[in-house]
Protein backbone atom coordinates (compact mmCIF):
# COMPACT_ATOMS: atom_id res chain seq x y z
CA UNK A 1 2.84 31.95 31.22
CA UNK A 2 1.73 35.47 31.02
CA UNK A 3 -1.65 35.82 28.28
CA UNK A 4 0.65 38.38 26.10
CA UNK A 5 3.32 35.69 25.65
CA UNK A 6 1.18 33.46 24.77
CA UNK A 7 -0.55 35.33 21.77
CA UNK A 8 2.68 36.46 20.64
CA UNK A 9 3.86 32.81 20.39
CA UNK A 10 0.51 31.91 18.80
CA UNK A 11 1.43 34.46 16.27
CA UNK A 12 4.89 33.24 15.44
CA UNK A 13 3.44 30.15 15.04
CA UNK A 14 0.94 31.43 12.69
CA UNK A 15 2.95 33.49 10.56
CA UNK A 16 5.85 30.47 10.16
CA UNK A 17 3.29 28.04 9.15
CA UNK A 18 2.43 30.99 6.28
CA UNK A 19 6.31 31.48 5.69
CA UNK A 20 7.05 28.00 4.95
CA UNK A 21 4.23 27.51 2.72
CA UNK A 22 5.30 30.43 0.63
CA UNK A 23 9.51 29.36 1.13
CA UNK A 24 9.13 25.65 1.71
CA UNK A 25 13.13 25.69 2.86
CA UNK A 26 12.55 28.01 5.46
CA UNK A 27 10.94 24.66 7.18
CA UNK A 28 15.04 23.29 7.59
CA UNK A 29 16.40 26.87 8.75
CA UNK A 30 13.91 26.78 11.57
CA UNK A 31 15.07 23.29 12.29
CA UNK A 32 18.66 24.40 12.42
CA UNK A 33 17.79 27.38 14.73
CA UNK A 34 15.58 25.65 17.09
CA UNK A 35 18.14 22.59 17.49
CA UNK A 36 20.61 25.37 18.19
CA UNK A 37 18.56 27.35 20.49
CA UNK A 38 16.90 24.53 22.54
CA UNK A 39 20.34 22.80 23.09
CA UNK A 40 21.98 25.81 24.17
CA UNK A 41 19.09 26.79 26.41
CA UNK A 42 19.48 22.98 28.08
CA UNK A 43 23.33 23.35 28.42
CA UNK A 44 23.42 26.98 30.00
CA UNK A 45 20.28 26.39 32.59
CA UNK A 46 20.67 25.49 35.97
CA UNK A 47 20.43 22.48 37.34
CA UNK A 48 17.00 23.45 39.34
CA UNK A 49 15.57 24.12 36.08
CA UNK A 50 17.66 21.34 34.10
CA UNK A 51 14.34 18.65 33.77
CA UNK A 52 11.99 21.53 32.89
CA UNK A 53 13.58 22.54 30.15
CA UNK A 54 14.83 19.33 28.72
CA UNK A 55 11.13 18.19 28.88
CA UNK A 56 10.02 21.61 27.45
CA UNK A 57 12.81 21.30 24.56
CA UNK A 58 11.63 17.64 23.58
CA UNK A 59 8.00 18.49 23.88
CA UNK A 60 8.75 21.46 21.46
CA UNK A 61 10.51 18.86 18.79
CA UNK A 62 7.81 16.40 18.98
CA UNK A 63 5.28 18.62 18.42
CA UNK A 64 6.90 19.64 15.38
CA UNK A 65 8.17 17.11 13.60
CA UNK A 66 5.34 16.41 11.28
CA UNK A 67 5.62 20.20 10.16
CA UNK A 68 8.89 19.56 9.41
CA UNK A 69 9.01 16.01 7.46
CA UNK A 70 6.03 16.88 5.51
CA UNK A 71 7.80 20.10 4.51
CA UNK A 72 11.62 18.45 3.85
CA UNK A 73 12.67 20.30 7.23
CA UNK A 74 14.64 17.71 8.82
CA UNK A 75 18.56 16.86 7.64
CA UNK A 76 17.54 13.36 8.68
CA UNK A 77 14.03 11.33 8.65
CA UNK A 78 14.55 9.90 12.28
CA UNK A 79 16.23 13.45 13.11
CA UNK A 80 13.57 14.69 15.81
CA UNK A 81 14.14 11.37 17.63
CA UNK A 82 17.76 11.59 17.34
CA UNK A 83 17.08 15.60 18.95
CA UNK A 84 15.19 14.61 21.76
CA UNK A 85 17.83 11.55 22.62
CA UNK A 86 20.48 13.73 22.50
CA UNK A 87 18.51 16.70 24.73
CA UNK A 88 17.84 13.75 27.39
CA UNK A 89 21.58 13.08 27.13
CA UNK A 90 22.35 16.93 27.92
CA UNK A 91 19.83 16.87 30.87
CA UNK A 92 21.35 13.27 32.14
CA UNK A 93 24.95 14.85 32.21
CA UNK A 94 24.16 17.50 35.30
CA UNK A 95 21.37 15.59 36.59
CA UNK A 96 21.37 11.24 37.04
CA UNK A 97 18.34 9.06 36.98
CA UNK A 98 16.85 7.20 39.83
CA UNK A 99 17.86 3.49 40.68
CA UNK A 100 14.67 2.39 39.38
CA UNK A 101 14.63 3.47 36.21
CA UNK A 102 17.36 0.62 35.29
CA UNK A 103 14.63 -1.18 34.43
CA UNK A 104 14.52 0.78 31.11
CA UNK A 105 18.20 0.23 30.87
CA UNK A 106 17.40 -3.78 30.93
CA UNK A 107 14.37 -2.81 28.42
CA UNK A 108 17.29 -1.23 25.93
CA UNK A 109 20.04 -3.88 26.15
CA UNK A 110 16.48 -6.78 25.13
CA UNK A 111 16.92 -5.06 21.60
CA UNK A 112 20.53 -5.56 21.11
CA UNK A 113 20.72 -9.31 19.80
CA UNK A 114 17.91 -8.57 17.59
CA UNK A 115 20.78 -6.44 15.72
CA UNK A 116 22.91 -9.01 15.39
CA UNK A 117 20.43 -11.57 14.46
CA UNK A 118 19.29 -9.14 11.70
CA UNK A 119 23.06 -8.69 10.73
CA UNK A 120 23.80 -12.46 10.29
CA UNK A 121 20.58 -13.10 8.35
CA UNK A 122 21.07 -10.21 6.21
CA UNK A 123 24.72 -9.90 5.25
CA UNK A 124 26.44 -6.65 4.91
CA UNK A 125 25.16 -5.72 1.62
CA UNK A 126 21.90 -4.66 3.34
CA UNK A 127 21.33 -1.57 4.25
CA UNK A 128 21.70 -2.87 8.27
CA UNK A 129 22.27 1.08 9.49
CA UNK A 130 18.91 2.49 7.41
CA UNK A 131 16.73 -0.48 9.03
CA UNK A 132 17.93 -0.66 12.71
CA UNK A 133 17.46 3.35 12.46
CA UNK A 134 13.78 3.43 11.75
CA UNK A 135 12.95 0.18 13.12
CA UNK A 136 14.98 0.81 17.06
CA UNK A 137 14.95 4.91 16.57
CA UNK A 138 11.68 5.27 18.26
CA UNK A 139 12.13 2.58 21.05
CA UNK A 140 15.35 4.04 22.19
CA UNK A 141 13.64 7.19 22.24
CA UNK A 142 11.25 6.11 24.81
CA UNK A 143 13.52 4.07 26.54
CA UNK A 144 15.90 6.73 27.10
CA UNK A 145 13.17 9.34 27.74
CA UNK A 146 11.27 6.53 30.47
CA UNK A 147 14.85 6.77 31.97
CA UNK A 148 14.72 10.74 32.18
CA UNK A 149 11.34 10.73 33.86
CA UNK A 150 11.12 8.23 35.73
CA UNK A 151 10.27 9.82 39.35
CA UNK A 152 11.11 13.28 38.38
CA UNK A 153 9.31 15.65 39.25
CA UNK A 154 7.51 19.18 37.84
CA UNK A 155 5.19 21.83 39.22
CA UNK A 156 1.60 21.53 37.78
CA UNK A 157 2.25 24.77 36.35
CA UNK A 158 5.36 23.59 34.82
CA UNK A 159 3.59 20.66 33.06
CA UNK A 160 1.10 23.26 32.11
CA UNK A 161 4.29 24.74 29.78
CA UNK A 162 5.30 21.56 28.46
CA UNK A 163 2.15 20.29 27.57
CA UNK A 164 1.83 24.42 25.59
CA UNK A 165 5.24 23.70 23.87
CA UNK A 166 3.80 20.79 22.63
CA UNK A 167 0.87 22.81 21.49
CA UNK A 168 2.26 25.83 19.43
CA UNK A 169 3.57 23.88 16.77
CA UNK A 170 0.69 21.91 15.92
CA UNK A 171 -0.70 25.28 15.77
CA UNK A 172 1.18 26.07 12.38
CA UNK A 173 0.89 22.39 11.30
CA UNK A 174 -3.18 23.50 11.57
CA UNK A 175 -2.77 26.72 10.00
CA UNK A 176 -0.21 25.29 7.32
CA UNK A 177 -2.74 22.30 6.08
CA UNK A 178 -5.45 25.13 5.66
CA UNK A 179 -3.55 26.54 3.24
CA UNK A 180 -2.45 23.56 1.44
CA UNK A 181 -5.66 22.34 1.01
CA UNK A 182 -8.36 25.67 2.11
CA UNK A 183 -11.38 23.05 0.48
CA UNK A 184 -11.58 19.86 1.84
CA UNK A 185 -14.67 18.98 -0.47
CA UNK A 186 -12.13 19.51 -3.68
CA UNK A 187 -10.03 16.76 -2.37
CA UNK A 188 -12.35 14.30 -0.36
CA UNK A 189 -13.92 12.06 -2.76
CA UNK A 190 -14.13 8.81 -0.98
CA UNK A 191 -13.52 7.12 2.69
CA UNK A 192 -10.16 6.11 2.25
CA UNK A 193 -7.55 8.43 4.25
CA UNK A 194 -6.73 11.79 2.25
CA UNK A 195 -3.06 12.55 1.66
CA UNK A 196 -3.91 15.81 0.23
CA UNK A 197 -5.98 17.06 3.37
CA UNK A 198 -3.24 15.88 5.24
CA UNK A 199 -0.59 18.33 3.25
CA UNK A 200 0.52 15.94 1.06
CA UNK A 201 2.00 13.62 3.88
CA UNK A 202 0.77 10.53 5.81
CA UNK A 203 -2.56 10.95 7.28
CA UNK A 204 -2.13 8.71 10.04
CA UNK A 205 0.83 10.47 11.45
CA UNK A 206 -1.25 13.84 10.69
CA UNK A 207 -4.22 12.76 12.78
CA UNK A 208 -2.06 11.52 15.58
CA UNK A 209 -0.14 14.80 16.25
CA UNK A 210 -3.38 16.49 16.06
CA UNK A 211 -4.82 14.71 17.99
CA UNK A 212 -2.26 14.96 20.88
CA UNK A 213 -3.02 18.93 20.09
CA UNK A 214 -6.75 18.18 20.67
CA UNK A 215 -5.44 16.94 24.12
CA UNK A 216 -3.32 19.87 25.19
CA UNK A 217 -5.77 22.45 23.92
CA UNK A 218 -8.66 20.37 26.14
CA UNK A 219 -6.73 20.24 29.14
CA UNK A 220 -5.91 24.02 28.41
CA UNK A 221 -9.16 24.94 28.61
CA UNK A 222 -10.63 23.01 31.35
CA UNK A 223 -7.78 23.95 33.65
CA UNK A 224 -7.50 27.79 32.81
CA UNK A 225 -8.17 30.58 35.36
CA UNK A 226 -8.67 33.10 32.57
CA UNK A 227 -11.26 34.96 31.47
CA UNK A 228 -14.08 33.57 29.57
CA UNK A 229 -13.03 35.37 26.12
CA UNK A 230 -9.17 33.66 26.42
CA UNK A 231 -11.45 30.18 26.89
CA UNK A 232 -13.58 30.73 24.19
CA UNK A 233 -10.16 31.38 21.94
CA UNK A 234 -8.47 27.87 23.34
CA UNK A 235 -12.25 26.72 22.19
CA UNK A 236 -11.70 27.89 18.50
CA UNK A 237 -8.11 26.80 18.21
CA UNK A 238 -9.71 23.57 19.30
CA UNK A 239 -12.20 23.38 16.55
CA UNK A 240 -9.89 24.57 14.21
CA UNK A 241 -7.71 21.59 14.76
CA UNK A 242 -10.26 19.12 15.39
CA UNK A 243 -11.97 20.01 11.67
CA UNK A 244 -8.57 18.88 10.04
CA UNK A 245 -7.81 16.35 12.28
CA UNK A 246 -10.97 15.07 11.07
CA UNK A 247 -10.35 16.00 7.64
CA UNK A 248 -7.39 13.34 7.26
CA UNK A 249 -10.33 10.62 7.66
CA UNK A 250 -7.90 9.05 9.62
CA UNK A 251 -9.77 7.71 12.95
CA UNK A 252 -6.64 6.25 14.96
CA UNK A 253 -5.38 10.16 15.74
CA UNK A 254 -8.97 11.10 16.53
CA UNK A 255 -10.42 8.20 18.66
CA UNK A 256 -7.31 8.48 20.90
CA UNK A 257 -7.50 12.10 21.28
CA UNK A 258 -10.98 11.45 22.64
CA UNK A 259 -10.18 8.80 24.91
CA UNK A 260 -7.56 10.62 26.42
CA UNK A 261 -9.70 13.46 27.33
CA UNK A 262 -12.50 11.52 28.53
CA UNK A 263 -9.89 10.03 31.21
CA UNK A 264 -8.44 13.62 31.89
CA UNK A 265 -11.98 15.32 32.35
CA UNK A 266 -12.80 12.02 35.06
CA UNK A 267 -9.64 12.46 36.83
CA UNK A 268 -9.90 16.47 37.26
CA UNK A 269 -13.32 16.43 37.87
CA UNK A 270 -12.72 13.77 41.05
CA UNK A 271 -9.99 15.58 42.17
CA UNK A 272 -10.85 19.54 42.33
CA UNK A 273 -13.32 21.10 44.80
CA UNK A 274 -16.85 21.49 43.78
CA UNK A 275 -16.70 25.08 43.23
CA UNK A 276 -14.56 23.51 40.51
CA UNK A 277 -16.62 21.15 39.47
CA UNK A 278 -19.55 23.08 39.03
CA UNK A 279 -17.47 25.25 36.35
CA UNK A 280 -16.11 21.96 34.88
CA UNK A 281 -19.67 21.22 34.11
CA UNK A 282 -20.22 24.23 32.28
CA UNK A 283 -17.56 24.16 30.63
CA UNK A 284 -18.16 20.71 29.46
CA UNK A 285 -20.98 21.95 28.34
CA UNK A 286 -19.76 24.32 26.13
CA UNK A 287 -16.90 21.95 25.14
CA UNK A 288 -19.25 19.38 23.35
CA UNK A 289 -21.81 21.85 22.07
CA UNK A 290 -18.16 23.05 20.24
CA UNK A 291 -17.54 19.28 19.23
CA UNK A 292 -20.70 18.39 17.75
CA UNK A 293 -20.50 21.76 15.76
CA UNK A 294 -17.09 20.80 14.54
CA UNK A 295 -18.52 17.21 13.57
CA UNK A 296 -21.78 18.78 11.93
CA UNK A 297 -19.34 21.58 9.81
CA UNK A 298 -16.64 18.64 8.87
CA UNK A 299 -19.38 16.02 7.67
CA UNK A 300 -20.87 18.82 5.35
CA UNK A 301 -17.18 19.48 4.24
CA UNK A 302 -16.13 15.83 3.34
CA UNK A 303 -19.71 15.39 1.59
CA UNK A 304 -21.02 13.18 4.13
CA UNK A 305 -17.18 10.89 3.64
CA UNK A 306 -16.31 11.63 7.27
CA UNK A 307 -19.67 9.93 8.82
CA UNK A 308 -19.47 6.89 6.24
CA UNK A 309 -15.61 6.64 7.56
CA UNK A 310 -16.40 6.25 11.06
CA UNK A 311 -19.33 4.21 10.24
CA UNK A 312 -16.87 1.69 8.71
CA UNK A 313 -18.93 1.71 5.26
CA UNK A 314 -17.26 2.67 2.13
CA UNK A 315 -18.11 5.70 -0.47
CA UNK A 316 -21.65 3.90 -1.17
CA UNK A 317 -22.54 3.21 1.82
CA UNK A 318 -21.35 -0.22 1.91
CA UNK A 319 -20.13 -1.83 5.27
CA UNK A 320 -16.69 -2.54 5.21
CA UNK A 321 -15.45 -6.03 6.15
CA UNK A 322 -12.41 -5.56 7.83
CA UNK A 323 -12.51 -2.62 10.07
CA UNK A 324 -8.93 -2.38 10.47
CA UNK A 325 -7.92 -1.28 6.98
CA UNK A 326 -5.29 -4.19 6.62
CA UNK A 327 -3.96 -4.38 10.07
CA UNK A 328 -5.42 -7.52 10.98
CA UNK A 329 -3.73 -9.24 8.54
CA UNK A 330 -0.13 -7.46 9.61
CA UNK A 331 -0.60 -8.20 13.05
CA UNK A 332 -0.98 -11.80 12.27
CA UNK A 333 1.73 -12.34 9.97
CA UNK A 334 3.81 -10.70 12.44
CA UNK A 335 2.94 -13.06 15.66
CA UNK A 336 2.95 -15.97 13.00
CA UNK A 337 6.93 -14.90 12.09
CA UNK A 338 7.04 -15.09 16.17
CA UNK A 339 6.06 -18.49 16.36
CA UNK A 340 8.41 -19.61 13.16
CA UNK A 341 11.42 -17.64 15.12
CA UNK A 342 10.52 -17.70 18.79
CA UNK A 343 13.44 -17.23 20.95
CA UNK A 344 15.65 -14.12 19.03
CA UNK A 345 12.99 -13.16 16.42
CA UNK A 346 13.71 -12.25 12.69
CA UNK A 347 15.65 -9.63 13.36
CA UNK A 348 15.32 -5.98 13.39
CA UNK A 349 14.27 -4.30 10.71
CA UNK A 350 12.98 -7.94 8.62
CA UNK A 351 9.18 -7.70 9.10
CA UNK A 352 8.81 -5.57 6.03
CA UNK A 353 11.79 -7.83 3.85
CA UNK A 354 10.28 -10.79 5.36
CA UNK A 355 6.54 -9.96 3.74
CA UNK A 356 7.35 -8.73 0.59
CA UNK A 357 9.36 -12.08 0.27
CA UNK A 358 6.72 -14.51 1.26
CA UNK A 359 3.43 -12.56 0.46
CA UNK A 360 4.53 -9.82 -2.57
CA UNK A 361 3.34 -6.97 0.06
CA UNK A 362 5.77 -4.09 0.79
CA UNK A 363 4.05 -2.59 3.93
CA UNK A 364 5.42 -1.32 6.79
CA UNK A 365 4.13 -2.46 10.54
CA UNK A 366 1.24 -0.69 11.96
CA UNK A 367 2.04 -2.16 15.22
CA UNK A 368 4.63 -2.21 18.01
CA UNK A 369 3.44 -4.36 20.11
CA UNK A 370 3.51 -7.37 17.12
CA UNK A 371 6.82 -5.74 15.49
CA UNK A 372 8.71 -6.43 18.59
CA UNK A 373 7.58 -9.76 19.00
CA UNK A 374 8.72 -10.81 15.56
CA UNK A 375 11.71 -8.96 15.48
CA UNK A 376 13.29 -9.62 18.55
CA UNK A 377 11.38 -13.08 20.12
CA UNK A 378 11.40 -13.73 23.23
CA UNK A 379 13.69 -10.80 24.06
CA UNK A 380 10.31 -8.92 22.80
CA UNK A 381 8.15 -10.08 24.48
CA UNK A 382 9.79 -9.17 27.89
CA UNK A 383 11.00 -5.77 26.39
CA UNK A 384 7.52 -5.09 25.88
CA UNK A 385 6.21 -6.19 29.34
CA UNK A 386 8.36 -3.70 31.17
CA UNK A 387 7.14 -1.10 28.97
CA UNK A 388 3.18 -2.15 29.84
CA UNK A 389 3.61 -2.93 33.26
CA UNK A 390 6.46 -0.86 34.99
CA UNK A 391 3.67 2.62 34.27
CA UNK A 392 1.40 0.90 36.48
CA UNK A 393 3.01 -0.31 39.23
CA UNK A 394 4.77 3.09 39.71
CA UNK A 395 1.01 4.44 39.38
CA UNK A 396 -0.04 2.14 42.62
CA UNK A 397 2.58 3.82 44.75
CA UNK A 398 2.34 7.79 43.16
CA UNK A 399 -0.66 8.78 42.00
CA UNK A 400 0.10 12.35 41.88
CA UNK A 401 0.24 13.03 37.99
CA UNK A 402 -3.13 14.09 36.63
CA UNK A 403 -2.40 13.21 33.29
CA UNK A 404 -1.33 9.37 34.06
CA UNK A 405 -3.83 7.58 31.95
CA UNK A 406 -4.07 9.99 29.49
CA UNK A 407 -0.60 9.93 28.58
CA UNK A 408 -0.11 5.88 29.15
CA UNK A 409 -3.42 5.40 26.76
CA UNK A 410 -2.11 7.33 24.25
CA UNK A 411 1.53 5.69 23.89
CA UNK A 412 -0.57 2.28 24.08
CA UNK A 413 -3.05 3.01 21.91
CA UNK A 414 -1.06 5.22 19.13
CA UNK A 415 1.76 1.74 19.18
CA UNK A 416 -1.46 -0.32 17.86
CA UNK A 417 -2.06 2.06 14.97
CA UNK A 418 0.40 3.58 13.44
CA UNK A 419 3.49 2.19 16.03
CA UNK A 420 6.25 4.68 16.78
CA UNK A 421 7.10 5.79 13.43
CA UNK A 422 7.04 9.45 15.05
CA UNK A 423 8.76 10.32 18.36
CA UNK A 424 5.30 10.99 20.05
CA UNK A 425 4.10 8.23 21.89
CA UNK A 426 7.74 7.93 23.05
CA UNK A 427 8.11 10.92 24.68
CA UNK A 428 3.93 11.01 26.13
CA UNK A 429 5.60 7.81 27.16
CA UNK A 430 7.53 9.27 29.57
CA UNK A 431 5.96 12.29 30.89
CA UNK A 432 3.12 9.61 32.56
CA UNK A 433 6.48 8.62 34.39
CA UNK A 434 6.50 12.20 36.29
CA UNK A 435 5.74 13.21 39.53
CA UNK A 436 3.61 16.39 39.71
CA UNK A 437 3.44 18.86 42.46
CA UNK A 438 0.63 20.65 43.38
CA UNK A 439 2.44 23.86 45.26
CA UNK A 440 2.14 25.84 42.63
CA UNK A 441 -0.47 28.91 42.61
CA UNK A 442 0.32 30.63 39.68
């Protein structure tokens, strides 16, 4: 993508983050005109280009779909998922999948009797279409998407453009929560996770997003040809989004962002010439004198909050006893409702009924791996095993995508946090499915 391009998107970006703070419905017109645009650009492309610019369209959606819930942008709360279904569908129409990806098929149909078992336990009264759509929403998304990906293939360059649609719209969701909340020491008054530094809307799902923005931007600048002043630009959209990611005080978002470009930075760095790597070093160098200044400004910000958060103590200083912030306990209720209801599950969707009935607790799973298990037994347990091991098997026999672990850490580690209640680890899912060619010079 040509450097002018790119600052004019930046700029969009910028100014609709501004607009929608000011006109809070502009957030669902844009929705409307990008669902309009995207699709039409998917339907009218040729098939040569049909894969890029499904991926490109659904990279553009997930990147955005925080901006738009916290802002009342969506016409649905599962909509973005639905979007990037339905753009798979489009690109599946012109162009089939391989043989090999029926194993995501078999992975879909394993969640089917947990709907019915979820049915018969719960009647018709219950709300059966609200719970199967937020509980089976996300892992349709990625098995569809797995489906999609599996073996296809993209130009480094091309995956350069995804991974920068991905990217613009966390740009605004960075610019947006500066306005919303321009003093983070106003707001921060303890360790706990800050809605309001967040923009009023779940910090969990906040960090994550960012950090997958933290990723993009990284990779960004460590691959870039350009000049040193574009670099240094990447460098302070990077600590611009790093300070609020941090700002949430939510550490899942942030702790996988790192990890994820500690495992990008090893696999470049083995596979480039050493005229590369001796720039890589430099760069890295510059990269983490950036980080620790980012760290250094946010502590001072949060009061000193942000170093007692990671330091698992609370506002006093006090180490915390469970590190986890409740998730302990939900993962073991959850395997303990798999070993009451072993071979179907509870059904989906019960996890949540189930708890507040037995404990008093209305709170929603933090983790996919456990929810799956419960819900759908057995069935789960398989379900999940293709999505763990199929990744890594296809990774002995094509090692070509750079990006591999980073994107099969994140999906596994983001599922363990805050599990797929957004349509991003389903999609990053996917793209470590990809086979990436290295013919491009651009």
């Amino acid at each position: 993508m040509k450097l002018q391009l790119y600052y004019k998107l930046l700029m969009v970006h910028v100014v609709l983050a501004f607009g929608v703070y000011i006109f809070r419905p502009l957030a669902l017109a844009y929705f409307l005109f990008i669902t309009v645009f995207f699709g039409y650009k998917i339907f009218m492309v040729s098939k040569k280009y049909k894969t890029f610019y499904v991926l490109l369209a659904c990279a553009y959606m997930v990147g955005i779909e925080v901006f738009l819930r916290m802002n009342g942008g969506t016409i649905a709360y599962e909509a973005i998922k639905y979007l990037v279904i339905v753009f798979i569908i489009l690109g599946l129409i012109s162009n089939s999948f391989s043989n090999k990806a029926l194993i995501y098929v078999l992975y879909i149909l394993l969640l089917i009797p947990g709907i019915f078992v979820a049915v018969t336990d719960m009647g018709f009264q219950t709300d059966i279409r609200r719970a199967v759509a937020f509980n089976l929403s996300g892992p349709v998304c990625l098995g569809v998407t797995a489906i999609y990906c599996f073996k296809r293939s993209l130009s480094l360059n091309q995956i350069k453009i995804v991974l920068l649609a991905l990217l613009l719209p966390l740009v605004s969701t960075t610019v947006y929560l500066f306005l919303y909340t321009p003093n983070l020491q106003e707001v921060i008054t303890s360790t706990s996770s800050n809605f309001q530094a967040s923009g009023g809307f779940g910090p969990n799902q906040v960090a994550t997003v960012l950090g997958l923005g933290l990723f993009a931007v990284t990779a960004r600048f460590f691959m870039s040809r350009e000049t040193r002043y574009h670099k240094l630009f990447d460098l302070f959209i990077l600590g611009a989004m790093g300070f609020r990611a941090l700002g949430t005080l939510s550490r899942g978002g942030v702790i996988t962002a790192v990890i994820m470009i500690l495992f990008f930075v090893a696999v470049y760095y083995v596979k480039v010439n050493l005229k590369t790597k001796f720039k890589i070093k430099f760069s890295l160098i510059v990269f983490l004198l950036i980080v620790l200044s980012v760290w250094l400004i946010s502590s001072i910000q949060t009061s000193g909050f942000l170093d007692k958060r990671y330091a698992n103590q609370d506002a006093a200083g006090r180490e915390k006893e469970d590190l986890t912030t409740g998730r302990v306990d939900l993962l073991a209720f959850e395997l303990g409702e798999f070993m009451k209801n072993p071979f179907l599950g509870i059904g989906v969707g019960k996890v949540k009924e189930v708890r507040l009935n037995e404990t008093g607790v209305e709170a929603a799973s933090h983790n996919e791996m456990s929810r799956i298990i419960a819900e759908h037994g057995l069935l789960g347990v398989f379900a999940f095993l293709i999505l763990l091991l199929t990744p890594l098997v296809f990774r002995i026999t094509n090692k070509s995508n750079l990006f591999f672990y980073s994107f099969y850490l994140f999906w596994l580690l983001t599922i363990n946090h805050s599990a797929m209640r957004i349509a991003a680890p389903a999609f990053i899912y996917g793209l470590c499915l990809l086979n990436i060619s290295y013919d491009d010079r651009r």
